[in-house]
N, C-alpha and C. Protein backbone atom coordinates (compact mmCIF):
# COMPACT_ATOMS: atom_id res chain seq x y z
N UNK A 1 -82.45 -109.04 104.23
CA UNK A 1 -81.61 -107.93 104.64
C UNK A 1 -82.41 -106.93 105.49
N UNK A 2 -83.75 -106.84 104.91
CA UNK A 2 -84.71 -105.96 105.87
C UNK A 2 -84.66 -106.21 107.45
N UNK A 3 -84.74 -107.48 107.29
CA UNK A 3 -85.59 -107.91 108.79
C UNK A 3 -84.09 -107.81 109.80
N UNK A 4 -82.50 -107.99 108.96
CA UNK A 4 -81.27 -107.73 109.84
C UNK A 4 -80.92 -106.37 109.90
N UNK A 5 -81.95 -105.67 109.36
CA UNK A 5 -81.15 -104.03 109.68
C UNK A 5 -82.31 -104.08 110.75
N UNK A 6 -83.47 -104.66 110.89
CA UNK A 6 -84.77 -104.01 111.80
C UNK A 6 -83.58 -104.38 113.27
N UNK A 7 -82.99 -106.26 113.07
CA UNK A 7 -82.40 -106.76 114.27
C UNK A 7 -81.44 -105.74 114.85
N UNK A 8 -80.30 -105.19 113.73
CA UNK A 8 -79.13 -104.13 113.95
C UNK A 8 -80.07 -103.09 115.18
N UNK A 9 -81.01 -102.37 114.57
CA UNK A 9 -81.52 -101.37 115.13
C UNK A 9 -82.01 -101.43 116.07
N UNK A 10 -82.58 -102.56 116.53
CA UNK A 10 -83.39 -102.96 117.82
C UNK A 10 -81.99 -103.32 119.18
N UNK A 11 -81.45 -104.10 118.51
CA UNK A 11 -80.03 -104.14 119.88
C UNK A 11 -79.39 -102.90 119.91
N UNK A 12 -79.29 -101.89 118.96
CA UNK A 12 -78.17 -100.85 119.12
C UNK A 12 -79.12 -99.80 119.87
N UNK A 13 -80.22 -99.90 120.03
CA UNK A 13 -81.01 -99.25 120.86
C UNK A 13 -81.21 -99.74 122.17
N UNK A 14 -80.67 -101.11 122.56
CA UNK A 14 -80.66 -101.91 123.90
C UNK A 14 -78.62 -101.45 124.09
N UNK A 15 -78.46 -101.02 123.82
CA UNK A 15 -76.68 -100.80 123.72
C UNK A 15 -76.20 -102.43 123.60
N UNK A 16 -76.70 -103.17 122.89
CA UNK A 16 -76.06 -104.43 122.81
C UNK A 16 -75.61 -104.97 121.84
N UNK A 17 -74.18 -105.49 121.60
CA UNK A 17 -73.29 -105.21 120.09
C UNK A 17 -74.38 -106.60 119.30
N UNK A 18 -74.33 -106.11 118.29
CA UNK A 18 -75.09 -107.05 117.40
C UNK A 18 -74.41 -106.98 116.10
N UNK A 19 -73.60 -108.79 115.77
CA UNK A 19 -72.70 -108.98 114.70
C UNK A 19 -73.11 -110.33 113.77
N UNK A 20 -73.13 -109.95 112.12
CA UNK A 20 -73.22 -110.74 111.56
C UNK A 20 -72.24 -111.65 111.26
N UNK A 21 -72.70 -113.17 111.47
CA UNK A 21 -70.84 -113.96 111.21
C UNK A 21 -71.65 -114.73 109.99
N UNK A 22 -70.71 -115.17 109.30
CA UNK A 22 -71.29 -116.51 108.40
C UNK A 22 -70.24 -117.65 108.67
N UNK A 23 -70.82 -118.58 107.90
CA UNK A 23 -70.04 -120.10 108.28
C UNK A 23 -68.83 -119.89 107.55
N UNK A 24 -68.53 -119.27 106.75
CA UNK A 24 -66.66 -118.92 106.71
C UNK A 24 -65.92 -118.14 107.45
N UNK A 25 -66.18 -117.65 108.35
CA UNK A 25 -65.23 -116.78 109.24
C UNK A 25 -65.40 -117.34 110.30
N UNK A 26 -65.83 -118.85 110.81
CA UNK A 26 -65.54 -119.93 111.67
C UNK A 26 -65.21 -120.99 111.97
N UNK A 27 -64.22 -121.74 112.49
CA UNK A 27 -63.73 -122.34 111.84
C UNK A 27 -65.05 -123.60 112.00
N UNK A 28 -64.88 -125.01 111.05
CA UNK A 28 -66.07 -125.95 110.16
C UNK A 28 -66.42 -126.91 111.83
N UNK A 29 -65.58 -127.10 113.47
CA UNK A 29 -66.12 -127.70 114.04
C UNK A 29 -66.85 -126.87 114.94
N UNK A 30 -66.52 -125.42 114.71
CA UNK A 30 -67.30 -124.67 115.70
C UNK A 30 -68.45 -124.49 114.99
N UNK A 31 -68.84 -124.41 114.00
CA UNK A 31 -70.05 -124.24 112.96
C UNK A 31 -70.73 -125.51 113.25
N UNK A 32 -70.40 -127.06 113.21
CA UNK A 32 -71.17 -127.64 113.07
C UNK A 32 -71.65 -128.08 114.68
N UNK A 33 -70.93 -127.39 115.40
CA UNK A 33 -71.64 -127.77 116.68
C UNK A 33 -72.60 -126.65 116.91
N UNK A 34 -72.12 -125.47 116.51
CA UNK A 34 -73.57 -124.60 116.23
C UNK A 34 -74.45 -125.06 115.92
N UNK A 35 -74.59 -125.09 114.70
CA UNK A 35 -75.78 -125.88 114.01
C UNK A 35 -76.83 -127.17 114.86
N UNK A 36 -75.59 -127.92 115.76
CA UNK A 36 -76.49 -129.43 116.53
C UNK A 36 -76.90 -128.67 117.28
N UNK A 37 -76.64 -127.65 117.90
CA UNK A 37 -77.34 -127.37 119.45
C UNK A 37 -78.63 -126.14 118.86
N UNK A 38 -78.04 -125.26 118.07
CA UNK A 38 -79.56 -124.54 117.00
C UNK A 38 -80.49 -125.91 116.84
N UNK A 39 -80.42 -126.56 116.34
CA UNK A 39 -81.09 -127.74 116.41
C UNK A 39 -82.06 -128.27 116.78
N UNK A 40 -81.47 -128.06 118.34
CA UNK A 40 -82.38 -128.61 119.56
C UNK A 40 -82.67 -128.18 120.56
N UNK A 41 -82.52 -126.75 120.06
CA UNK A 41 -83.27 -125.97 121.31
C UNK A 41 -84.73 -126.40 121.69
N UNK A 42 -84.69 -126.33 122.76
CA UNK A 42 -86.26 -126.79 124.03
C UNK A 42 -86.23 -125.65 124.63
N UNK A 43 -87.96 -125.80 125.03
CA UNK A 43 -88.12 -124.92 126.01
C UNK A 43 -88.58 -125.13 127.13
N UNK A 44 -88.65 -126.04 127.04
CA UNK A 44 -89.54 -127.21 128.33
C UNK A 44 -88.77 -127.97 129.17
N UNK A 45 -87.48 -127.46 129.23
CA UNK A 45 -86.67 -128.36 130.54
C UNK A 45 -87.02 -127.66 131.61
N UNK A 46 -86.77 -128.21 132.87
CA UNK A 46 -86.97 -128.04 134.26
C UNK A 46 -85.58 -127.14 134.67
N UNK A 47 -85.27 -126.08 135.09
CA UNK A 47 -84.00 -125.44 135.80
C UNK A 47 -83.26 -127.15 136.38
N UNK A 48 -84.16 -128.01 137.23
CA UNK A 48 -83.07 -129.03 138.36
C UNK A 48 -82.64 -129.55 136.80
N UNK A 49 -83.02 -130.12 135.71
CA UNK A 49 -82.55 -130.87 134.38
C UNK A 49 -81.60 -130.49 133.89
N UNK A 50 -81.55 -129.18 133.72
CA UNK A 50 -80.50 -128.01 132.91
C UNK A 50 -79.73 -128.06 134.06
N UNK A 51 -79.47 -127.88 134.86
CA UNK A 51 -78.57 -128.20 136.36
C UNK A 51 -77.70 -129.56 136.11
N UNK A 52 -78.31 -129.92 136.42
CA UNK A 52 -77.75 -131.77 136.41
C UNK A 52 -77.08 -132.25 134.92
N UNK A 53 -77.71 -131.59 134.14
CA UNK A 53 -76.95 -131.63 132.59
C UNK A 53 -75.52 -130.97 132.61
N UNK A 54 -75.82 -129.83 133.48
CA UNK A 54 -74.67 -128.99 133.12
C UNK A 54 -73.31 -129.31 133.98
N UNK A 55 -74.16 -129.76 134.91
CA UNK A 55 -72.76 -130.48 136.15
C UNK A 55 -72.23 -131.96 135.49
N UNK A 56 -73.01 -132.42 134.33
CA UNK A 56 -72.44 -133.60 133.54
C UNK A 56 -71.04 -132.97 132.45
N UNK A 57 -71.63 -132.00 131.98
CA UNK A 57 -70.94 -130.97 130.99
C UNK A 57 -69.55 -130.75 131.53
N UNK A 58 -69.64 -130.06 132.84
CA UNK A 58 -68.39 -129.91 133.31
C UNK A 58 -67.60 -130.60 134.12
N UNK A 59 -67.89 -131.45 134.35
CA UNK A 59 -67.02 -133.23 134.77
C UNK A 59 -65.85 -133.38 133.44
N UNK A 60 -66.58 -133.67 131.96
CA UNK A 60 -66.06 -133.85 131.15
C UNK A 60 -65.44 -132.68 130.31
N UNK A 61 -65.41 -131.31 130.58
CA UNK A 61 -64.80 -130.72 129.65
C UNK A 61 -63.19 -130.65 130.37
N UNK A 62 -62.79 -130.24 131.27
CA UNK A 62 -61.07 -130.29 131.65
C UNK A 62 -60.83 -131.90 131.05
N UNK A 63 -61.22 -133.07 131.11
CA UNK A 63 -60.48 -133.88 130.65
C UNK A 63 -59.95 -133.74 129.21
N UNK A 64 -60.72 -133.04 128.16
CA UNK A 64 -60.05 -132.91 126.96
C UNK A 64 -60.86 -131.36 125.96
N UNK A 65 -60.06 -130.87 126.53
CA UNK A 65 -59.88 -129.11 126.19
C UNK A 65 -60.88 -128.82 124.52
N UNK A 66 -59.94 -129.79 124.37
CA UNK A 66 -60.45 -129.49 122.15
C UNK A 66 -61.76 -130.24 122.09
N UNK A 67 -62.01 -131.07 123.01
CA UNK A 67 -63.40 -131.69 122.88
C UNK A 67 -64.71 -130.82 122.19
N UNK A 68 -65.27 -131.55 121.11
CA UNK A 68 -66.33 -130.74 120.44
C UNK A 68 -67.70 -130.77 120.85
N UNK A 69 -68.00 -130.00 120.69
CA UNK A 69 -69.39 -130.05 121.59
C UNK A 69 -70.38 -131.14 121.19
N UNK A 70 -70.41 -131.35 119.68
CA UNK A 70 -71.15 -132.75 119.65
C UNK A 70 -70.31 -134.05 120.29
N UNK A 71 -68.87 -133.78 119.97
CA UNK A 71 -68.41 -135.69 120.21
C UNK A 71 -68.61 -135.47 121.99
N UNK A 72 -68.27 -134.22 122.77
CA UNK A 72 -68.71 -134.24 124.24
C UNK A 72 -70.31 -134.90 124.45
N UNK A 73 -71.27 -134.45 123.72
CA UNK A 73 -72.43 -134.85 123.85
C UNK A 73 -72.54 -136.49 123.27
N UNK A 74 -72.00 -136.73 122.51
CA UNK A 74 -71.88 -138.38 121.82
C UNK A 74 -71.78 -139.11 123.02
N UNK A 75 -70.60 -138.56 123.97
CA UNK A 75 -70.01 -139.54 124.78
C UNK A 75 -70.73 -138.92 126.01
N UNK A 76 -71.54 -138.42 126.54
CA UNK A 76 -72.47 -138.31 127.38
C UNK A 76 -73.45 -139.32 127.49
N UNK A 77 -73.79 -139.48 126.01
CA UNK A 77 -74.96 -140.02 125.83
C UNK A 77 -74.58 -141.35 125.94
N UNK A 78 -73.44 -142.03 125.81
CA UNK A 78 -73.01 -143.55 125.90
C UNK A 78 -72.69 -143.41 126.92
N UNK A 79 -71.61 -142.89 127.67
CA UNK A 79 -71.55 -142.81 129.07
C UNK A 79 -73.09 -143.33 130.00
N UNK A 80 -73.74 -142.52 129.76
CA UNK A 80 -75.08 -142.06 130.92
C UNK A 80 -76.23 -143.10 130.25
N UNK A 81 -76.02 -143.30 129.56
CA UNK A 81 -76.72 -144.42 128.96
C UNK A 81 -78.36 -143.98 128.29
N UNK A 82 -78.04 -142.45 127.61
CA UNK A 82 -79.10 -141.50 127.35
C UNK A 82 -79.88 -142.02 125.98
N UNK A 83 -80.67 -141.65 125.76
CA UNK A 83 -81.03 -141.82 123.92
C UNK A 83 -80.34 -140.73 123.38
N UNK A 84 -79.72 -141.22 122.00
CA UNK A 84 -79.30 -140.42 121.17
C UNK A 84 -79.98 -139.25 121.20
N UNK A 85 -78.54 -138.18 121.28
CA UNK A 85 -78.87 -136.85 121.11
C UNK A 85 -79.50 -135.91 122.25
N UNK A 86 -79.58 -137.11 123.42
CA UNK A 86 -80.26 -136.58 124.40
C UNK A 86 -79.57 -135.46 125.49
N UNK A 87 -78.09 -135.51 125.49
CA UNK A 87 -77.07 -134.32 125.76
C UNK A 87 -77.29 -133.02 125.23
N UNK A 88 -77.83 -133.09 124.01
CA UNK A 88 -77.68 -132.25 123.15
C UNK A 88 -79.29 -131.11 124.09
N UNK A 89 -79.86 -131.62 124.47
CA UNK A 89 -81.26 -131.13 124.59
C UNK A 89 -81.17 -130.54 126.07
C-alpha cells in the first residue's frame, strides 16, 4: 500500500490520472490478455520490428472486431509462420 500511495503521489504531481483497477472490475478476456502481453514485455526490439509487427496487427484487427489479443497473436503466429508466442513480443 506504501509503495501505491508513493505511485498516487508521484503522477498527481506529473498531472497524470493514476487509477487502481483489479481483475474484477474487468471483464476475464481483457484481464487475461493483460496478463500475456505484461508477460512479455522486451526491451530490445528494433523501432523497423515494432513497425512491421504492428502493420501485421492492423491487417488483422477490422477483420474481427471482438478478436482477443492473445487468439489475434495465436493466429499471427500460424499465419506468419512465427515461434510460439512470438506476436506477443
Amino acid at each position: 500500500m506504501e509503495k501505491l500511495q508513493i505511485e498516487r503521489i508521484y503522477w498527481a504531481e506529473k498531472e497524470v490520472p493514476f487509477f487502481l483497477v483489479n481483475e474484477n472490475q474487468i471483464p476475464r478476456p481483457v484481464f487475461e490478455s493483460i496478463g500475456v502481453l505484461y508477460n512479455h514485455i522486451e526491451d530490445d526490439a528494433s523501432q523497423d520490428e515494432l513497425l512491421t509487427y504492428f502493420s501485421l496487427f492492423l491487417k488483422q484487427i477490422p477483420q474481427d472486431k471482438s478478436l482477443r489479443v492473445i487468439d489475434l497473436c495465436i493466429r499471427l503466429d500460424t499465419a506468419y509462420d512465427f515461434d510460439p508466442v512470438e506476436a506477443l513480443f
